[in-house]
PDB file of N, CA and C in Angstrom:
ATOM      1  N   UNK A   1     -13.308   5.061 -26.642  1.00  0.00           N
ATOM      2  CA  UNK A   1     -12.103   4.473 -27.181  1.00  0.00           C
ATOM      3  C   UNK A   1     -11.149   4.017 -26.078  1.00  0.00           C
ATOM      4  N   UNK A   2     -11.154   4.765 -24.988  1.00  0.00           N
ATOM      5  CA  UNK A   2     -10.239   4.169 -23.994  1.00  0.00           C
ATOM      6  C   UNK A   2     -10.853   3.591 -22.848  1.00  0.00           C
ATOM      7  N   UNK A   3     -10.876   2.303 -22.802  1.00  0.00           N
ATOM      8  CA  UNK A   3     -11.446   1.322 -21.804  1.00  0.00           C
ATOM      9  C   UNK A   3     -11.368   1.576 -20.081  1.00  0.00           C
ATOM     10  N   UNK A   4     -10.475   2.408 -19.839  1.00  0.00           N
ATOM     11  CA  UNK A   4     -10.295   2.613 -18.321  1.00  0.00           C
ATOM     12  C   UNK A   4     -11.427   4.351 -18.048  1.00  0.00           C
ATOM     13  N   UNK A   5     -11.791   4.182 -18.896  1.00  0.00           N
ATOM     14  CA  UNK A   5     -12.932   5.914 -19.110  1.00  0.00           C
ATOM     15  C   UNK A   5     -13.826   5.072 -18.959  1.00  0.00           C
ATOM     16  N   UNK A   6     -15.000   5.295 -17.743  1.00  0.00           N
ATOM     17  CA  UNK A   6     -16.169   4.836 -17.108  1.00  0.00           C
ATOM     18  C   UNK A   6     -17.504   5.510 -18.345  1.00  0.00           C
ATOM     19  N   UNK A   7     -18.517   5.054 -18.769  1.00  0.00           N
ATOM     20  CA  UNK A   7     -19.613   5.315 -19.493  1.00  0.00           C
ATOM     21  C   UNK A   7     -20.297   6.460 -19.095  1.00  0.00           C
ATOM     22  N   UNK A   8     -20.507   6.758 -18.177  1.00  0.00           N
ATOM     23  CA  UNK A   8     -20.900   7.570 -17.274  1.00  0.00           C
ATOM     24  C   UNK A   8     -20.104   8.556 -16.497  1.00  0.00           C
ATOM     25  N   UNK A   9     -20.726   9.470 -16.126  1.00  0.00           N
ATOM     26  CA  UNK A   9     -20.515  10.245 -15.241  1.00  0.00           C
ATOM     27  C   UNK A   9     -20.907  10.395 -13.927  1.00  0.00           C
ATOM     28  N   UNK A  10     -22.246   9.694 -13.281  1.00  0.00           N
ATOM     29  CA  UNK A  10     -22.969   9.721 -12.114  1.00  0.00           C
ATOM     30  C   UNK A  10     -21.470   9.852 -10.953  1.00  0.00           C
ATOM     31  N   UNK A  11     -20.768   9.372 -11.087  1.00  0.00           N
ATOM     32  CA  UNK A  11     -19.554   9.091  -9.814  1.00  0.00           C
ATOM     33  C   UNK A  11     -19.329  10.293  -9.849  1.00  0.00           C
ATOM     34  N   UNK A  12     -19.094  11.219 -10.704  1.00  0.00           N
ATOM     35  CA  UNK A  12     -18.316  12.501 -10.503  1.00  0.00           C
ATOM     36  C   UNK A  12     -19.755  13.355 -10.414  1.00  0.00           C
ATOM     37  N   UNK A  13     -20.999  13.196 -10.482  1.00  0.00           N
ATOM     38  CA  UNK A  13     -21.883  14.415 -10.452  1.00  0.00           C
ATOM     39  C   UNK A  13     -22.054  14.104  -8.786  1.00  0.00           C
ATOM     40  N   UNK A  14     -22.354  12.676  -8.246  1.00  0.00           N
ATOM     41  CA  UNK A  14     -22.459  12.486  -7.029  1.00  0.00           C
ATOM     42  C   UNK A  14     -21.572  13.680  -6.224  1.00  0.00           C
ATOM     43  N   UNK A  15     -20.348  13.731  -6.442  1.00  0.00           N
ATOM     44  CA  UNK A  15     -18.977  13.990  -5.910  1.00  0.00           C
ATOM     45  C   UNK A  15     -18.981  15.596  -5.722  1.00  0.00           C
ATOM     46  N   UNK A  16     -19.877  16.302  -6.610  1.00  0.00           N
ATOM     47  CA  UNK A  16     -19.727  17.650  -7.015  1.00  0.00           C
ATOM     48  C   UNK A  16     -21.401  18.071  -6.068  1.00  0.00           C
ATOM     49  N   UNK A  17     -22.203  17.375  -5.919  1.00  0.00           N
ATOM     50  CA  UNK A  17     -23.376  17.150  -5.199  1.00  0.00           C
ATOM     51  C   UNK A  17     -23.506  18.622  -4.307  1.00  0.00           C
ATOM     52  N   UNK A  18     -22.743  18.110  -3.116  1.00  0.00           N
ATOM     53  CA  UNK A  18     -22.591  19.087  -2.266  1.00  0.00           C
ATOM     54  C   UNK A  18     -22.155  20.464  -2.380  1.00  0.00           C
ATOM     55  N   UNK A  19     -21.581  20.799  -3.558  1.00  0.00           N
ATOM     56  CA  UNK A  19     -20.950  22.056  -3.421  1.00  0.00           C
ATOM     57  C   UNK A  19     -22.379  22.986  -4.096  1.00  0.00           C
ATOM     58  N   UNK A  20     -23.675  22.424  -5.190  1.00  0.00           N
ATOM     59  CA  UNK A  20     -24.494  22.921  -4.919  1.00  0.00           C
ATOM     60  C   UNK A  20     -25.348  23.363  -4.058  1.00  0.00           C
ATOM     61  N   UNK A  21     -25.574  22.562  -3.568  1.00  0.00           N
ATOM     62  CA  UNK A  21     -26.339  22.470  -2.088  1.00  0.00           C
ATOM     63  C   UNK A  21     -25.753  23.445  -1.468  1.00  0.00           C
ATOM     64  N   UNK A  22     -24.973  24.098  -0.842  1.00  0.00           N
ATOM     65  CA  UNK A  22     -24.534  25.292  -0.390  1.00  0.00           C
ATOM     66  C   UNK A  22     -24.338  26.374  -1.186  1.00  0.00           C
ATOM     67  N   UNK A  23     -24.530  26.690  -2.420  1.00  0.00           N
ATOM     68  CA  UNK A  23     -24.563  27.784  -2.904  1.00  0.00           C
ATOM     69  C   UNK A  23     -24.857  29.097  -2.330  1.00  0.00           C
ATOM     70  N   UNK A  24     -25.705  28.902  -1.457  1.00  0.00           N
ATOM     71  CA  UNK A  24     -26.714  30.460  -1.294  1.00  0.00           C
ATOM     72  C   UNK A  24     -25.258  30.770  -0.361  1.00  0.00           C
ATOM     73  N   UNK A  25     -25.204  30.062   0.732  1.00  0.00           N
ATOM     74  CA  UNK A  25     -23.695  30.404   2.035  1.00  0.00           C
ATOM     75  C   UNK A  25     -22.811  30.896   0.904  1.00  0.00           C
ATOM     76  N   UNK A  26     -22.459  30.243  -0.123  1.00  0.00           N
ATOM     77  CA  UNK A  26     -21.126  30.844  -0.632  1.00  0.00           C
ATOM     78  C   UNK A  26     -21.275  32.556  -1.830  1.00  0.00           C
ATOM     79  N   UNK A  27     -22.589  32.730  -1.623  1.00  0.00           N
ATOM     80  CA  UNK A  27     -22.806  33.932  -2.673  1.00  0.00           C
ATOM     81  C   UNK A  27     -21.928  35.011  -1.767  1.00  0.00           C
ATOM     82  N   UNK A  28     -22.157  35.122  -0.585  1.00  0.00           N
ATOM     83  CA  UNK A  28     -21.687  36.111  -0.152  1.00  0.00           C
ATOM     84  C   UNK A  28     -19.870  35.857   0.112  1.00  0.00           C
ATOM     85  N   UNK A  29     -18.751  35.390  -0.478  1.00  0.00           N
ATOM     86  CA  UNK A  29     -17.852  35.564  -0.565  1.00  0.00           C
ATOM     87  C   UNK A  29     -16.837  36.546  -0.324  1.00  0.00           C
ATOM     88  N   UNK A  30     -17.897  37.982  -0.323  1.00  0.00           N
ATOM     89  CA  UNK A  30     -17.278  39.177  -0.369  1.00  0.00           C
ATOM     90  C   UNK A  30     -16.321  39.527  -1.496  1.00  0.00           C
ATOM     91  N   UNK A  31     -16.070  38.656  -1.980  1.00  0.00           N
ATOM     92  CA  UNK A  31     -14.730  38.623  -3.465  1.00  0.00           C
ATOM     93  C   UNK A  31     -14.571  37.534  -4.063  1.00  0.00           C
ATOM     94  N   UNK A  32     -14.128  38.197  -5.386  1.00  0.00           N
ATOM     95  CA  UNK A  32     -13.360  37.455  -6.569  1.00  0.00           C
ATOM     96  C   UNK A  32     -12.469  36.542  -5.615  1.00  0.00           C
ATOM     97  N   UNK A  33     -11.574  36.512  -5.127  1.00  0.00           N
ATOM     98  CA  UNK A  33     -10.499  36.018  -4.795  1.00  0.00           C
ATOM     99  C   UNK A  33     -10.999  35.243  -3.471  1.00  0.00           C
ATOM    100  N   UNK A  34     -11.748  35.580  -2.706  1.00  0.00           N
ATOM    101  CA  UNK A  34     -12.338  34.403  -1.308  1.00  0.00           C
ATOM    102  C   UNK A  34     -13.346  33.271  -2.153  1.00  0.00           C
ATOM    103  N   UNK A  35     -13.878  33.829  -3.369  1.00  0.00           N
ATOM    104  CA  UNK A  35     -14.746  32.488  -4.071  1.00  0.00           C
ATOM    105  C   UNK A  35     -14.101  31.379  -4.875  1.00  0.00           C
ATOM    106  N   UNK A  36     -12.754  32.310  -5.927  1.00  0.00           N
ATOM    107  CA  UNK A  36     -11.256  31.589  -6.197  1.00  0.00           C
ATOM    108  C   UNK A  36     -11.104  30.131  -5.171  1.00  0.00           C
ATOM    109  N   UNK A  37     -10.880  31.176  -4.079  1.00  0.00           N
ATOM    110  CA  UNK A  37     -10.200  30.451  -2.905  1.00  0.00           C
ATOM    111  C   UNK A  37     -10.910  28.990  -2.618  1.00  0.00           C
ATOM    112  N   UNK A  38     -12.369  29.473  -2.498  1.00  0.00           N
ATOM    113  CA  UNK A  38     -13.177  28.484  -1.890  1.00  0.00           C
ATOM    114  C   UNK A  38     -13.288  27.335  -2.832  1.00  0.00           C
ATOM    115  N   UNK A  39     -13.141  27.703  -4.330  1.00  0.00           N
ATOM    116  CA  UNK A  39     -13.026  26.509  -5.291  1.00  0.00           C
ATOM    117  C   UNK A  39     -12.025  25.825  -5.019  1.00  0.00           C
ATOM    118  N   UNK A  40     -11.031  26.275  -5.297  1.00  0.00           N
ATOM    119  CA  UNK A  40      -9.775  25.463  -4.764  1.00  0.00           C
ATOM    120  C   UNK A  40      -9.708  24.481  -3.674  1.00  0.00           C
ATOM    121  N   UNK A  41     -10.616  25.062  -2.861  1.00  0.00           N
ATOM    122  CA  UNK A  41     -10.867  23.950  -1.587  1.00  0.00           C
ATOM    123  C   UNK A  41     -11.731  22.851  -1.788  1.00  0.00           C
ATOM    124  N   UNK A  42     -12.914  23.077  -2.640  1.00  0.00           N
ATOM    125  CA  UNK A  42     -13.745  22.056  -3.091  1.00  0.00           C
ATOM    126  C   UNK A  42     -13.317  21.468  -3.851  1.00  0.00           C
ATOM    127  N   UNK A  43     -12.095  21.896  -4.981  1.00  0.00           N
ATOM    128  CA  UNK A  43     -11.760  21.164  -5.584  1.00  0.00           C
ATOM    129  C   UNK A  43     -10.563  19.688  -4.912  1.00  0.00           C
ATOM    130  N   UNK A  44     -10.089  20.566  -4.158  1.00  0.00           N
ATOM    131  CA  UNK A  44      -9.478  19.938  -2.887  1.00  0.00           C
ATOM    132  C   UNK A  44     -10.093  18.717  -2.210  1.00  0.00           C
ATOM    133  N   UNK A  45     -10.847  19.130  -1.744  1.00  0.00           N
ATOM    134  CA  UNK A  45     -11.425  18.060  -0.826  1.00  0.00           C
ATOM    135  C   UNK A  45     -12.615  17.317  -1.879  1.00  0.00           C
ATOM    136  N   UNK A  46     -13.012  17.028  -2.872  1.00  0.00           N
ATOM    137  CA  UNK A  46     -13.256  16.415  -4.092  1.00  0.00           C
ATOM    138  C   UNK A  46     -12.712  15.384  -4.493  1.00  0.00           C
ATOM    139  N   UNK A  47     -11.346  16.153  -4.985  1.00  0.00           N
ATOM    140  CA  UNK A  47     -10.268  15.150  -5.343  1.00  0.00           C
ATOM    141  C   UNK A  47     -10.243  14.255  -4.441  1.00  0.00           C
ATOM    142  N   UNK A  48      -9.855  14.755  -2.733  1.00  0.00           N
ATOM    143  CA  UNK A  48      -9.638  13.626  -2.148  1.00  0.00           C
ATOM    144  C   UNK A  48     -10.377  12.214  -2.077  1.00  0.00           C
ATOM    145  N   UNK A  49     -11.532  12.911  -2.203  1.00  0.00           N
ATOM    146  CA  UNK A  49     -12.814  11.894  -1.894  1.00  0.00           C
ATOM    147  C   UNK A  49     -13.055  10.669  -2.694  1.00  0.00           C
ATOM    148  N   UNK A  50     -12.256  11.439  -4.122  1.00  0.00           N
ATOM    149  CA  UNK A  50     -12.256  10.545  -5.251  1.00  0.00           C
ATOM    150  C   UNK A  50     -11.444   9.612  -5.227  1.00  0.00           C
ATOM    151  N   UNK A  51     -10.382   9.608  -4.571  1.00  0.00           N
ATOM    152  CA  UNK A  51      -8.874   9.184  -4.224  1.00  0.00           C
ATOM    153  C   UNK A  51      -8.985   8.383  -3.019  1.00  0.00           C
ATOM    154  N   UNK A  52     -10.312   8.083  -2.434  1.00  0.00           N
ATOM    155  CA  UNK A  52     -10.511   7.817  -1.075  1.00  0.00           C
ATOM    156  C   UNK A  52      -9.004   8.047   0.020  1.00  0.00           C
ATOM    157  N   UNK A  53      -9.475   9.075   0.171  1.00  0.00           N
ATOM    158  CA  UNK A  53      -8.077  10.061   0.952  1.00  0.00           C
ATOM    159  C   UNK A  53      -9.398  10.916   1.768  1.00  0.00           C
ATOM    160  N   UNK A  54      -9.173  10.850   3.033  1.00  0.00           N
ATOM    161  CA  UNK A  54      -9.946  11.277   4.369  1.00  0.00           C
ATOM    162  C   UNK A  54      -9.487  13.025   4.056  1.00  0.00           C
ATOM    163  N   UNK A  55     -10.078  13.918   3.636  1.00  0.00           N
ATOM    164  CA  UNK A  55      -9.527  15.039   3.431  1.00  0.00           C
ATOM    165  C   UNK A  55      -8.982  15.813   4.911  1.00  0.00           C
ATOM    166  N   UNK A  56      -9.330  15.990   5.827  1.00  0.00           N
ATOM    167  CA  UNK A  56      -9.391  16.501   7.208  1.00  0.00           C
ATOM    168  C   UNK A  56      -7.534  15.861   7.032  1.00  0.00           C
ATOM    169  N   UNK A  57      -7.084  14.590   6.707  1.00  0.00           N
ATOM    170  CA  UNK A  57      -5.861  13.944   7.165  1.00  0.00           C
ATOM    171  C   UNK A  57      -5.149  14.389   6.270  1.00  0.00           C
ATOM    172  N   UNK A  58      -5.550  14.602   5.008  1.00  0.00           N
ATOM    173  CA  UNK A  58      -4.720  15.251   3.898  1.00  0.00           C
ATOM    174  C   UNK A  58      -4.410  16.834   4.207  1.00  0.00           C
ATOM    175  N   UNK A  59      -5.374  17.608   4.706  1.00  0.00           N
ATOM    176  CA  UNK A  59      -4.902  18.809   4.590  1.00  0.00           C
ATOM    177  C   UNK A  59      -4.219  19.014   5.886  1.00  0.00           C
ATOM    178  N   UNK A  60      -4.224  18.087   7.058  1.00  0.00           N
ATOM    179  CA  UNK A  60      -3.341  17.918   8.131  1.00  0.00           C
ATOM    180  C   UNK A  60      -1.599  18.440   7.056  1.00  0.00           C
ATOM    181  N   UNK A  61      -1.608  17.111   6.574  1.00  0.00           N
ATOM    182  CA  UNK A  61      -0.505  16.746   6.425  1.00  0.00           C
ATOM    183  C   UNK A  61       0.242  17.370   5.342  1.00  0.00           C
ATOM    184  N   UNK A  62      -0.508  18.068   4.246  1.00  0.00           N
ATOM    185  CA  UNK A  62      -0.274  19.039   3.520  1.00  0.00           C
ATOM    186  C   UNK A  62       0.101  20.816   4.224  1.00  0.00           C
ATOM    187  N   UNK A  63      -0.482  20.757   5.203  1.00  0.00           N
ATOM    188  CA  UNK A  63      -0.291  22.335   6.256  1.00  0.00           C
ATOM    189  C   UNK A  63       0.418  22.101   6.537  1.00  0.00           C
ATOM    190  N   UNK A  64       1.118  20.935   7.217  1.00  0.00           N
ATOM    191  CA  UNK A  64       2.477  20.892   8.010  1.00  0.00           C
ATOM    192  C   UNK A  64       3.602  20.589   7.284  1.00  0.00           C
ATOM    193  N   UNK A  65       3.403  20.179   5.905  1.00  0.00           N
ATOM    194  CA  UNK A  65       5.035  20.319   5.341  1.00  0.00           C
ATOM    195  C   UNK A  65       4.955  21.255   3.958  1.00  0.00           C
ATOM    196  N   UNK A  66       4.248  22.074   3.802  1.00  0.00           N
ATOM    197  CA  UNK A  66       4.089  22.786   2.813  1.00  0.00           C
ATOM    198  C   UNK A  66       4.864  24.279   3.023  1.00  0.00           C
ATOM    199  N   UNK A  67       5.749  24.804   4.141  1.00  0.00           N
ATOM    200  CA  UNK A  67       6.294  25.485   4.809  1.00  0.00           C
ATOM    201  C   UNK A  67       8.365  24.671   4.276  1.00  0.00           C
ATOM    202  N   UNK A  68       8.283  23.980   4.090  1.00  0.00           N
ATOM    203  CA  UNK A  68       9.334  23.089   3.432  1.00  0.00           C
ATOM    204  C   UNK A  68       9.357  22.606   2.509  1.00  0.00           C
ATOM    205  N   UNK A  69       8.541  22.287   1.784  1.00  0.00           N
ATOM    206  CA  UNK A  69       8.436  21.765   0.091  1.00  0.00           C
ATOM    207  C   UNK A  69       8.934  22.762  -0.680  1.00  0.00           C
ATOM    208  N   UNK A  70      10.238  22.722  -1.815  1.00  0.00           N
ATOM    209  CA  UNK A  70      10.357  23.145  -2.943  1.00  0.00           C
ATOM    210  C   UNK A  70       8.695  23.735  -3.825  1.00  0.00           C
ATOM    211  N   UNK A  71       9.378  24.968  -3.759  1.00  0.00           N
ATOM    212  CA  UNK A  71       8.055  25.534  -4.642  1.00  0.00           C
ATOM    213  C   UNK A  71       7.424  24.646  -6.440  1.00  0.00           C
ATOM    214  N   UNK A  72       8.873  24.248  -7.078  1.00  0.00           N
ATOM    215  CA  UNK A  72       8.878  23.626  -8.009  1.00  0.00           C
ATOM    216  C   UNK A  72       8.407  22.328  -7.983  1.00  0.00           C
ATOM    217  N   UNK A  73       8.232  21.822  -6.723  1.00  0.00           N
ATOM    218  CA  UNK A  73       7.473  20.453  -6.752  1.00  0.00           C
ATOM    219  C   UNK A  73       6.411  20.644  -6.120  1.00  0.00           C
ATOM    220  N   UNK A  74       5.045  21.804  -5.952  1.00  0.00           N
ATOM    221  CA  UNK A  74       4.272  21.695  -5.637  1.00  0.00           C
ATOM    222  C   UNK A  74       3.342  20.876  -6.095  1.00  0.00           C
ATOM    223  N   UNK A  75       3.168  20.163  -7.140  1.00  0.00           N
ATOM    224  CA  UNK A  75       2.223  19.548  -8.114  1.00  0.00           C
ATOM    225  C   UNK A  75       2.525  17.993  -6.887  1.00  0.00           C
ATOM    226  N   UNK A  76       3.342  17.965  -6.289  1.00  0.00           N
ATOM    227  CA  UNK A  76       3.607  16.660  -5.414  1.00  0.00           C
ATOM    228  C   UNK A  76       2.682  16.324  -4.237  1.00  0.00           C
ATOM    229  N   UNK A  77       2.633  17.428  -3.596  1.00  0.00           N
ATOM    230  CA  UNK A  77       1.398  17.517  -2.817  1.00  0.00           C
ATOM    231  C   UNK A  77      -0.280  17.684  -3.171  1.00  0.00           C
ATOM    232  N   UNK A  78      -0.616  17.219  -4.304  1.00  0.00           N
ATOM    233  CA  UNK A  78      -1.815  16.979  -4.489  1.00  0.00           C
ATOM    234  C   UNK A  78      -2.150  15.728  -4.586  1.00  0.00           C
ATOM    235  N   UNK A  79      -3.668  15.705  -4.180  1.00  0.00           N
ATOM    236  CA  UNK A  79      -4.432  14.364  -3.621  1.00  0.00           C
ATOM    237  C   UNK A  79      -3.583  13.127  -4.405  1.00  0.00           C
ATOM    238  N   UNK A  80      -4.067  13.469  -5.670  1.00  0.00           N
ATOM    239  CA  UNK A  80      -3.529  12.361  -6.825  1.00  0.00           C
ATOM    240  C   UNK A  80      -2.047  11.968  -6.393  1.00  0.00           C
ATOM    241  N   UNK A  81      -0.933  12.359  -5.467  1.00  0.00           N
ATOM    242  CA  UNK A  81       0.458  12.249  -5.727  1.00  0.00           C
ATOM    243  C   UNK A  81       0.366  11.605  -4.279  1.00  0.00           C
TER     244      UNK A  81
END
């Protein structure tokens, strides 16, 4: 129904590709909360990719002013913004 929604999915299974492919490295996490973590990062550097945003330059630039950003506008610093 909504014309800007692609037929497919291949773009986003491509995109997610890699984070199988390393599975076995990430079993050992040691924790709930370091595997949390590690999603967040894939989801991270994902997004960017999707966004064609060089992730390495994004999370530059996200580390260095995220020490000053209003907590209430964190949603500002993601890929999409």
């Amino acid at each position: 129904e909504d014309p800007d929604v692609q037929p497919d999915t291949n773009h986003l299974e491509r995109a997610l590709r890699p984070i199988p492919m390393g599975k076995k490295n990430w079993m050992f996490c040691w924790t709930e909360l370091g595997a949390e973590h590690l999603g967040i990062i894939q989801s991270l550097i994902s997004t960017c990719k999707l966004h064609d945003i060089t992730p390495y330059t994004y999370l530059v630039d996200v580390l260095q002013r995220i020490s000053q950003h209003p907590a209430s506008e964190v949603s500002d610093l993601t890929p999409r913004h």
